[in-house]
Protein backbone atom coordinates (compact mmCIF):
# COMPACT_ATOMS: atom_id res chain seq x y z
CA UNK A 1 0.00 0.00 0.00
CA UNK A 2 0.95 3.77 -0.67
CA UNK A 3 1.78 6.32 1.95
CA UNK A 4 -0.76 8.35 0.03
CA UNK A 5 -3.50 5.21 0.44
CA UNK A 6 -2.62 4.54 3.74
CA UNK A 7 -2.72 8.46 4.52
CA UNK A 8 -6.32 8.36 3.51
CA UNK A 9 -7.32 5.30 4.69
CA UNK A 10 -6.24 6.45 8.18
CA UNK A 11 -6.73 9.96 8.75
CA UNK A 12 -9.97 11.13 10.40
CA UNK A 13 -12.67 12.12 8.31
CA UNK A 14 -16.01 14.13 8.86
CA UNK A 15 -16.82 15.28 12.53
CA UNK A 16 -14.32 12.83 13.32
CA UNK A 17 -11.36 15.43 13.18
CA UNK A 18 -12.87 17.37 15.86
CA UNK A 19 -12.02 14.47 18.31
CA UNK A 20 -8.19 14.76 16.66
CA UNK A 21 -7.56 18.30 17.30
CA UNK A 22 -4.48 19.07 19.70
CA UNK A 23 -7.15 19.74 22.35
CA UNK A 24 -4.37 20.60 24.96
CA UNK A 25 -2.68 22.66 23.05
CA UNK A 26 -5.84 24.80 22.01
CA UNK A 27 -5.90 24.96 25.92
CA UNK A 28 -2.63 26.31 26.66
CA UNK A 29 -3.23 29.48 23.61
CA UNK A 30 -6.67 29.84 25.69
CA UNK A 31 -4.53 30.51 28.96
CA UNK A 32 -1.90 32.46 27.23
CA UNK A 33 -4.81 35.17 25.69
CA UNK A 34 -6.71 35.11 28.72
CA UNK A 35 -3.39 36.46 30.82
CA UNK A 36 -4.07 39.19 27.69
CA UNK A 37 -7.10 40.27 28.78
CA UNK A 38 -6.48 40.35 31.87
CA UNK A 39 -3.18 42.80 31.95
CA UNK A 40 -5.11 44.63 29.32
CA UNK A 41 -8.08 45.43 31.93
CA UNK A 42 -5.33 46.62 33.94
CA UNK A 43 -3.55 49.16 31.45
CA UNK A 44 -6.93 50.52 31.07
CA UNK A 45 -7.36 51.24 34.53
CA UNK A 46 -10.42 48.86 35.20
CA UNK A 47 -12.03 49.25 31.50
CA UNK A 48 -13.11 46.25 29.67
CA UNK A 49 -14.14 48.01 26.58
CA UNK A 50 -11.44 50.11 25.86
CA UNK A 51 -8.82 47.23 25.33
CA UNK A 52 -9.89 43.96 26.31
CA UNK A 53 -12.97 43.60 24.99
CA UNK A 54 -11.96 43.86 21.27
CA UNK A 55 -8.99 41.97 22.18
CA UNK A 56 -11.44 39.05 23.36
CA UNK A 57 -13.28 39.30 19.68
CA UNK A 58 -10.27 39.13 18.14
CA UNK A 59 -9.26 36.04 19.93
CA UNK A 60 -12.65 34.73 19.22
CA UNK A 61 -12.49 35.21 15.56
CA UNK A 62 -9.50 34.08 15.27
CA UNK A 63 -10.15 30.58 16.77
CA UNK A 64 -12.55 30.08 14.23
CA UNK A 65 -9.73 30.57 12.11
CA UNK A 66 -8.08 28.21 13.30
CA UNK A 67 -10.40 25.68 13.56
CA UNK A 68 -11.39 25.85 9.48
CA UNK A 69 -8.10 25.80 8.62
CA UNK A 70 -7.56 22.85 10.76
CA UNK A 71 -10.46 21.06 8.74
CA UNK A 72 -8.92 21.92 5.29
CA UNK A 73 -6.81 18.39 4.59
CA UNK A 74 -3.03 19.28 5.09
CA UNK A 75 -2.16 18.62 1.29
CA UNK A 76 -4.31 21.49 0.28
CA UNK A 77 -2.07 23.65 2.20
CA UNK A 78 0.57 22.42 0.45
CA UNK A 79 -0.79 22.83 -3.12
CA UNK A 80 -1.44 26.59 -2.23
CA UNK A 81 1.73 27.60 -0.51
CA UNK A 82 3.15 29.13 -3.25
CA UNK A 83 -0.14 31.26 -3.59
CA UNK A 84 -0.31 32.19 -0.36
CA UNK A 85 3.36 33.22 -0.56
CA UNK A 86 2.64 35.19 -3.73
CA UNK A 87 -0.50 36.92 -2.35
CA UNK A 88 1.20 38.09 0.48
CA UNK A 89 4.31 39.53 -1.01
CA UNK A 90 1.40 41.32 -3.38
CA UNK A 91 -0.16 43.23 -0.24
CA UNK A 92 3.40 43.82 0.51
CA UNK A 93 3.65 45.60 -2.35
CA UNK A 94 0.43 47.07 -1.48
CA UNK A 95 1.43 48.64 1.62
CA UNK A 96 3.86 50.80 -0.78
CA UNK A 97 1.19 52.21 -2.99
CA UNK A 98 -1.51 52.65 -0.71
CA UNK A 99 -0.84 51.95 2.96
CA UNK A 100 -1.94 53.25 6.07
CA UNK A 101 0.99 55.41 8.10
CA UNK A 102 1.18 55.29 11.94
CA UNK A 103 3.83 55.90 13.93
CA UNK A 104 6.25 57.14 11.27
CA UNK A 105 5.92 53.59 9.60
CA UNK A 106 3.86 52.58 6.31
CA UNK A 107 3.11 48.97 7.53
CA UNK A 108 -0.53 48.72 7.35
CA UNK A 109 -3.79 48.37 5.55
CA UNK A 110 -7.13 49.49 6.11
CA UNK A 111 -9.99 47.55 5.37
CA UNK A 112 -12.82 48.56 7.04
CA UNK A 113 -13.05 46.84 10.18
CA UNK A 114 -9.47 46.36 11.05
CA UNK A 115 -5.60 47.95 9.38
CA UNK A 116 -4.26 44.76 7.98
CA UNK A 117 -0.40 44.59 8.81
CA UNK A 118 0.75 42.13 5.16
CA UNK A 119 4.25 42.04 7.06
CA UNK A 120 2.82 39.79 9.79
CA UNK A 121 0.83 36.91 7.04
CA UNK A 122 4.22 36.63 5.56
CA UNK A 123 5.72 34.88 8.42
CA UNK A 124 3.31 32.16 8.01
CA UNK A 125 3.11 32.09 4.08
CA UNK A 126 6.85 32.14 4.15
CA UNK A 127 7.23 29.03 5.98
CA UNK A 128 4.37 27.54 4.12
CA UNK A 129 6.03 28.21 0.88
CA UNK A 130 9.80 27.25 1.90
CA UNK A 131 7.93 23.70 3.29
CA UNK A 132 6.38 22.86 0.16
CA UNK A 133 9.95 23.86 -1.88
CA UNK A 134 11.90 21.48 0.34
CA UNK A 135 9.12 19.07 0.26
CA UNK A 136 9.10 18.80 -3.85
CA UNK A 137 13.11 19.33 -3.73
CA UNK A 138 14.97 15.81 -3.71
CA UNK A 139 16.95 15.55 -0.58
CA UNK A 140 20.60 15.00 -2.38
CA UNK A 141 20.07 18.91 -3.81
CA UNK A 142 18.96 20.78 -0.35
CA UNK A 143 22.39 22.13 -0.16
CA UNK A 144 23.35 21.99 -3.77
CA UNK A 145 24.73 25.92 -4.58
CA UNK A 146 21.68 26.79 -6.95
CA UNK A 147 19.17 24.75 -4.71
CA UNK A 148 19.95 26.70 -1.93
CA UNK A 149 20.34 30.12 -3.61
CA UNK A 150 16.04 29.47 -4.59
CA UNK A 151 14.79 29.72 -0.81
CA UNK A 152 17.81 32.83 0.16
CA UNK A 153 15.83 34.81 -2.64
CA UNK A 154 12.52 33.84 -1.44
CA UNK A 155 13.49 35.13 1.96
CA UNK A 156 15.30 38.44 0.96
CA UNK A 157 12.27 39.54 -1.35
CA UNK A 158 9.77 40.12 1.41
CA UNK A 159 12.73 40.74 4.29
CA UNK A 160 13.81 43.80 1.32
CA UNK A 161 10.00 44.87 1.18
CA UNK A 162 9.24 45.24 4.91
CA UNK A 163 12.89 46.80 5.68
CA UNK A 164 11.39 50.17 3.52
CA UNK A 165 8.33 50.36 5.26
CA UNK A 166 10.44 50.79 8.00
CA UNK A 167 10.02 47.35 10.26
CA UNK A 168 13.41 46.03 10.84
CA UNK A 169 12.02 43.76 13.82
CA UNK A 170 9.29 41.78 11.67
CA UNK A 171 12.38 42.21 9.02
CA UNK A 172 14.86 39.65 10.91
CA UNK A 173 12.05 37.84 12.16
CA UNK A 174 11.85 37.01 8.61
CA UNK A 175 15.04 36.30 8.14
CA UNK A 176 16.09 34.37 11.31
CA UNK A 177 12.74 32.11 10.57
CA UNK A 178 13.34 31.55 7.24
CA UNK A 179 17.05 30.51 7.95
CA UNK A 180 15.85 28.20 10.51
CA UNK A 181 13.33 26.42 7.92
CA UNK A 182 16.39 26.00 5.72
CA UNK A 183 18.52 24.87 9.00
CA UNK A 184 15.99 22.29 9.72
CA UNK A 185 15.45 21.21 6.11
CA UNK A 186 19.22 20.27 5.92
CA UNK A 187 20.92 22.90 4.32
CA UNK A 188 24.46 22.45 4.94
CA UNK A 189 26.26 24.13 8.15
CA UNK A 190 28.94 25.87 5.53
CA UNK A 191 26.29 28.21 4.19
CA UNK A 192 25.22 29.44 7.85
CA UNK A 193 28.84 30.15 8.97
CA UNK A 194 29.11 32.11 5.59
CA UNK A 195 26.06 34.09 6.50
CA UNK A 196 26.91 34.85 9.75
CA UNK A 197 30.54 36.09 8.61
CA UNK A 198 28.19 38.66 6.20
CA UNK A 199 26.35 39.60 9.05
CA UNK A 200 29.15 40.71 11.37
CA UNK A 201 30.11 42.47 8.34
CA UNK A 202 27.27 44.08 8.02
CA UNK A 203 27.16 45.39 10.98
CA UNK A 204 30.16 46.98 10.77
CA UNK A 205 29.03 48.46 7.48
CA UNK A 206 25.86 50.08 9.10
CA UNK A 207 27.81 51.64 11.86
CA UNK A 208 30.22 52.97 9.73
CA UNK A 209 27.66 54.73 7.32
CA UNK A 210 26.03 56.63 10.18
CA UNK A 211 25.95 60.08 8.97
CA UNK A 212 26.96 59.49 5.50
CA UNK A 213 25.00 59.96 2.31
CA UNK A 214 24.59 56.19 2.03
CA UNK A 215 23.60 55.85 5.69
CA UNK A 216 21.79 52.32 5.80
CA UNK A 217 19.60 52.60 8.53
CA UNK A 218 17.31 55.52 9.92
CA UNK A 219 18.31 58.00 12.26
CA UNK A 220 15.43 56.59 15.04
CA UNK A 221 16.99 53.43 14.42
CA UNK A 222 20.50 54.15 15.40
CA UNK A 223 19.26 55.91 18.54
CA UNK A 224 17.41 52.31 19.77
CA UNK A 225 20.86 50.98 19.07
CA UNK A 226 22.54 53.94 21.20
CA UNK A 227 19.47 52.99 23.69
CA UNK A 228 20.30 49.28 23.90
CA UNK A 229 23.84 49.63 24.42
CA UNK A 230 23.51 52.62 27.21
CA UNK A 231 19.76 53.49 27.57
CA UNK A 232 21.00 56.31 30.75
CA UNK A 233 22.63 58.20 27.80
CA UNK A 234 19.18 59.92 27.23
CA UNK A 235 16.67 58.76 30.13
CA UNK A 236 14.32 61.24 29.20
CA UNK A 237 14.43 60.59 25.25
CA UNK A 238 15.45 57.21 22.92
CA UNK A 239 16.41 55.70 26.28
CA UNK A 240 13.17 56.45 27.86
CA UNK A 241 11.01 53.46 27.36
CA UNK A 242 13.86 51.18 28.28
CA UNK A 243 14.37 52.67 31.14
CA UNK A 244 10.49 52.58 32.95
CA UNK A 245 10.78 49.03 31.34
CA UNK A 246 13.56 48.09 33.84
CA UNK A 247 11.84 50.39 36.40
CA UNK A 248 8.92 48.26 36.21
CA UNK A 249 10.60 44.75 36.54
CA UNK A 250 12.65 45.64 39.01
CA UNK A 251 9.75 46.95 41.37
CA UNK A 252 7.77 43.98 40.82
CA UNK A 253 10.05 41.81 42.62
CA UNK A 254 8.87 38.02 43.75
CA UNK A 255 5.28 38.11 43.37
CA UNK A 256 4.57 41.89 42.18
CA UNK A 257 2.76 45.09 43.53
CA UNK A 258 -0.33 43.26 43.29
CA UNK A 259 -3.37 43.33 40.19
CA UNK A 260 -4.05 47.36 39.01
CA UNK A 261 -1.28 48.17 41.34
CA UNK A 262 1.60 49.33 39.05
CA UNK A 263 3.06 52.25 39.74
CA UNK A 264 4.40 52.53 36.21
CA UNK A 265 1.56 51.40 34.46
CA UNK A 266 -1.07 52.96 36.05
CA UNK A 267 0.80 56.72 36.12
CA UNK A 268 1.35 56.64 32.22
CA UNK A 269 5.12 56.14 33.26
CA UNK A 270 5.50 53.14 31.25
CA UNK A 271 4.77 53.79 26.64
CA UNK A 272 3.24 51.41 24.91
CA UNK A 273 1.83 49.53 27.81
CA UNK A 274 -0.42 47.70 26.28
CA UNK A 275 1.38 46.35 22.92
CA UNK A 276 5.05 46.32 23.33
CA UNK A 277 5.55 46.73 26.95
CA UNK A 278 2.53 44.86 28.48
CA UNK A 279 5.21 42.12 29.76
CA UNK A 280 6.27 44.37 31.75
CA UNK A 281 3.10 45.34 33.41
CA UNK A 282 2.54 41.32 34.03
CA UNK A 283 6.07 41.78 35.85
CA UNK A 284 5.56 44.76 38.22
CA UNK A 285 1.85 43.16 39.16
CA UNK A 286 2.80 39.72 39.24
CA UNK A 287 6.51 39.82 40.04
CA UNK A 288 8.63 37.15 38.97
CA UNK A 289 5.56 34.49 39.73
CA UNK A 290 3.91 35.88 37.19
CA UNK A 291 6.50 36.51 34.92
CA UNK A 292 7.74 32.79 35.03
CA UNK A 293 3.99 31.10 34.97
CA UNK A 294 3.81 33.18 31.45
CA UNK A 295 6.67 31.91 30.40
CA UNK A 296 6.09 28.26 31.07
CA UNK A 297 2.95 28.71 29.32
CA UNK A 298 4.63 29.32 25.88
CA UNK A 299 7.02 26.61 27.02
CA UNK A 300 5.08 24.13 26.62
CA UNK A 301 2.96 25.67 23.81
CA UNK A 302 6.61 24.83 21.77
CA UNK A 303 7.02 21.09 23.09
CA UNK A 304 3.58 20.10 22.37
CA UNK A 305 4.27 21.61 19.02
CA UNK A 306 7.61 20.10 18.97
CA UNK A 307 6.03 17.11 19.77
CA UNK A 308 3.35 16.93 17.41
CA UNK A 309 5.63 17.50 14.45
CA UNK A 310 8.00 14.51 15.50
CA UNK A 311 5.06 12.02 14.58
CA UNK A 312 4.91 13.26 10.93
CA UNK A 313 5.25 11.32 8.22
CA UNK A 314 6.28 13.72 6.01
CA UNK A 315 8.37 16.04 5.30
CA UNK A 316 6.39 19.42 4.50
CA UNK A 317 4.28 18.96 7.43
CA UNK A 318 7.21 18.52 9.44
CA UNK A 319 9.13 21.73 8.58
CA UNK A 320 5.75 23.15 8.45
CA UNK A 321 4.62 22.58 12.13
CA UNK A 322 8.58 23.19 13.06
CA UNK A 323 8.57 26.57 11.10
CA UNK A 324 5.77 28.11 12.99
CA UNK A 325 7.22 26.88 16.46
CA UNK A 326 10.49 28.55 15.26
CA UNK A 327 8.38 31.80 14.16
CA UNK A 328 6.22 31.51 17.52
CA UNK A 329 9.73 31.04 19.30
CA UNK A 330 11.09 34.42 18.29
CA UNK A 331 7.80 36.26 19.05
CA UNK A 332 7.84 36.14 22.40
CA UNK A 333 11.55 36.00 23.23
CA UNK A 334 12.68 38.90 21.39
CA UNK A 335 9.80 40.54 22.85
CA UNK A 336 11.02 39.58 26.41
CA UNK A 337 14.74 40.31 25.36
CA UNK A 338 14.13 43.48 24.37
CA UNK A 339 11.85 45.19 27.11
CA UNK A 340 14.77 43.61 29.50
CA UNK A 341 17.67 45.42 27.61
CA UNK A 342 18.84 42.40 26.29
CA UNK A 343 18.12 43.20 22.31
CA UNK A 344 17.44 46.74 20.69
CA UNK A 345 13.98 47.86 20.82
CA UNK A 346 12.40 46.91 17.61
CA UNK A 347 8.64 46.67 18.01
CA UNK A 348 8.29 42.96 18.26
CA UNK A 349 4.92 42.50 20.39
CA UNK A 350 4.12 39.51 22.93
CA UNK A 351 2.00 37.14 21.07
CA UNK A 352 -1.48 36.39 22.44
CA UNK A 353 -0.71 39.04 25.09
CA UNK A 354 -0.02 42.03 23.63
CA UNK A 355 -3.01 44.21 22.17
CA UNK A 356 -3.12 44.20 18.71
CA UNK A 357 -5.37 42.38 15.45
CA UNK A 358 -2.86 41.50 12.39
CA UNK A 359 -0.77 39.44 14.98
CA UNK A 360 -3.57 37.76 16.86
CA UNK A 361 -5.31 36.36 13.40
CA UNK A 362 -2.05 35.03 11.90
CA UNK A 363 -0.62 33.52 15.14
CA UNK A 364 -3.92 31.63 15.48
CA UNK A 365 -4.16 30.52 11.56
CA UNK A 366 -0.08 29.51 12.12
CA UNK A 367 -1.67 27.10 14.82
CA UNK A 368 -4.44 26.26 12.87
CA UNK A 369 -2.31 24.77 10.07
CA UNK A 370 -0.36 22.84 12.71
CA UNK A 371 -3.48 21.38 13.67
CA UNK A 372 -3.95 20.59 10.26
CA UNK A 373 -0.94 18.67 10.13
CA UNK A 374 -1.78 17.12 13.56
CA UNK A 375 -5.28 16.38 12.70
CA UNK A 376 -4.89 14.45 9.05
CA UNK A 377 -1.51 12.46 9.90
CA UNK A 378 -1.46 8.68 9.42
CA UNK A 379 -2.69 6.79 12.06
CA UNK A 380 -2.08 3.20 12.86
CA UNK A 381 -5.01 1.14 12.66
């Protein structure tokens, strides 16, 4: 027999695949959003509405998301990667012509009901798309010179798109996911050592063309690196939001100032409390407790993932399931790393937590397709 007749033979079928859903994880993205809500009524100073309460649609919408795309047969995904890749480097290109500006960034899309951030579906359609090329690709060419040159221009495209708009966070998220894809798909260790030799040399390139003509980064971007590497340089400026950050961990201490009770929250000390920076607020209310319980949530969010994508049976919904952990991964610990001084400040929000609607939906339709892949893998009968 076939591994295509067995597959069908012994995947769930009908209102079956209900019953096959990763019901614990589904659990664990429940508890992580409703720790969201929560430090969200607490920004807001005891208001539901202002925050929360679209938060909580969001999250409701997009678990219905996630649950059709967990229906839709895991091949299907695969036939369509390479649309959904194409479609979203098109509202990429969208965002040039036509998009929304907030912030001093051109990163969004309004339509209607919510501003559509294109930049955020690409880290799913990415790995999608870089799956189904190292699923068709024969294992003897994955590090093959030409073979591997494909997926590097697949990933620079979009990375070269959202780096104008500016977003140089979502930008290496990009990158550092794609390049883990590849990693995991088998790519030979030479081609990562060569990288990572361009990227030291690229750094030294972009500090050396601050306040040239040809200056490679923008002048709000230098000062987050100035920030990150001595934030007391200007506490009252670039180095302000790092600063309350730290203020607000610190002050938290074991088991926190207690729910509504932070100082910096609560007195406006703290920017971006509720996207960026909520982690913070978690920490000064719930101390290190709190803090930690978060983190063990998305802990184990990662090794059920991990988990489920050891018992595939093929390849693209392997990488597939293993790409979205990776993408998941960086979320929430460059978030973490970076309102704790340990990375630049580069607008990377906590996923699930932090307020927002582009992020929410495509986190939750990431999971749904690792459902997908959980819900229509072979089964022994």
């Amino acid at each position: 027999m076939s591994y295509l007749e067995y597959s069908i033979r012994t995947v769930p079928s009908g209102p079956a695949k209900i019953l096959h859903l990763n019901w614990a994880l589904i659990l664990l993205l429940g508890a992580v959003a409703c720790t969201g809500f929560l430090m969200l009524y607490s920004v807001a100073g005891g208001d539901f509405a202002r925050w929360a309460e679209p938060q909580a649609k969001r999250f409701a919408l997009g678990l219905a998301v996630m649950f059709v795309v967990a229906m839709v047969p895991i091949h299907i995904w695969r036939n369509i990667s390479a649309l959904a890749y194409a479609a979203a480097l098109i509202l990429l290109l969208a965002v040039e012509l036509f998009g929304s500006i907030g912030m001093g960034a051109q990163r969004w899309i309004d339509i209607g009901f919510m501003r559509l951030q294109p930049s955020e579906l690409m880290k799913i359609t990415l790995v999608m798309f870089l799956a189904a090329y190292y699923d068709w690709l024969d294992v003897d060419k994955v590090s093959h010179p030409l073979w591997v040159l494909v997926p590097v221009l697949i990933i620079l495209v979009p990375v070269a798109l959202v780096l104008v708009q500016p977003d140089l966070g979502t930008a290496l998220l990009l990158l550092i996911g794609g390049a883990a894809v590849m990693f995991l798909a088998g790519v030979h260790l030479l081609y990562f050592a060569v990288v990572a030799a361009g990227g030291v040399g690229a750094v030294v390139a972009v500090m050396w063309s601050r306040g040239t003509d040809w200056q490679l980064l923008k002048d709000y971007q230098y000062r987050r690196i100035d920030t990150f590497l001595d934030p007391s340089t200007d506490p009252l400026g670039a180095g302000y939001h790092i600063t309350q950050s730290k203020i607000a961990l610190g002050s938290g201490g074991w088991t926190g100032r207690g729910f509504m009770e932070g100082t910096q929250s609560r007195l406006n000390f703290l920017p971006e409390k509720h996207t960026d920076f909520i982690f913070t607020t978690l920490a000064e209310e719930f101390g290190f407790v709190g803090a930690i319980t978060l983190l063990v949530l998305y802990a184990l969010v990662i090794v059920f993932c991990i988990t489920s994508a050891l018992k595939m049976r093929d390849r693209y919904s392997s990488l597939l399931v293993l790409g979205i952990t990776v993408a998941f991964f960086l979320y929430f610990t460059i978030n973490m790393a970076m309102v704790m001084g340990l990375a630049p400040v580069v607008g990377v929000p906590l996923p699930l937590v932090s307020y927002g609607g582009s992020a929410m939906l495509v986190i939750l339709a990431g999971f749904g397709l690792v459902q997908s892949a959980h819900v229509h893998r072979p089964r022994s009968r």
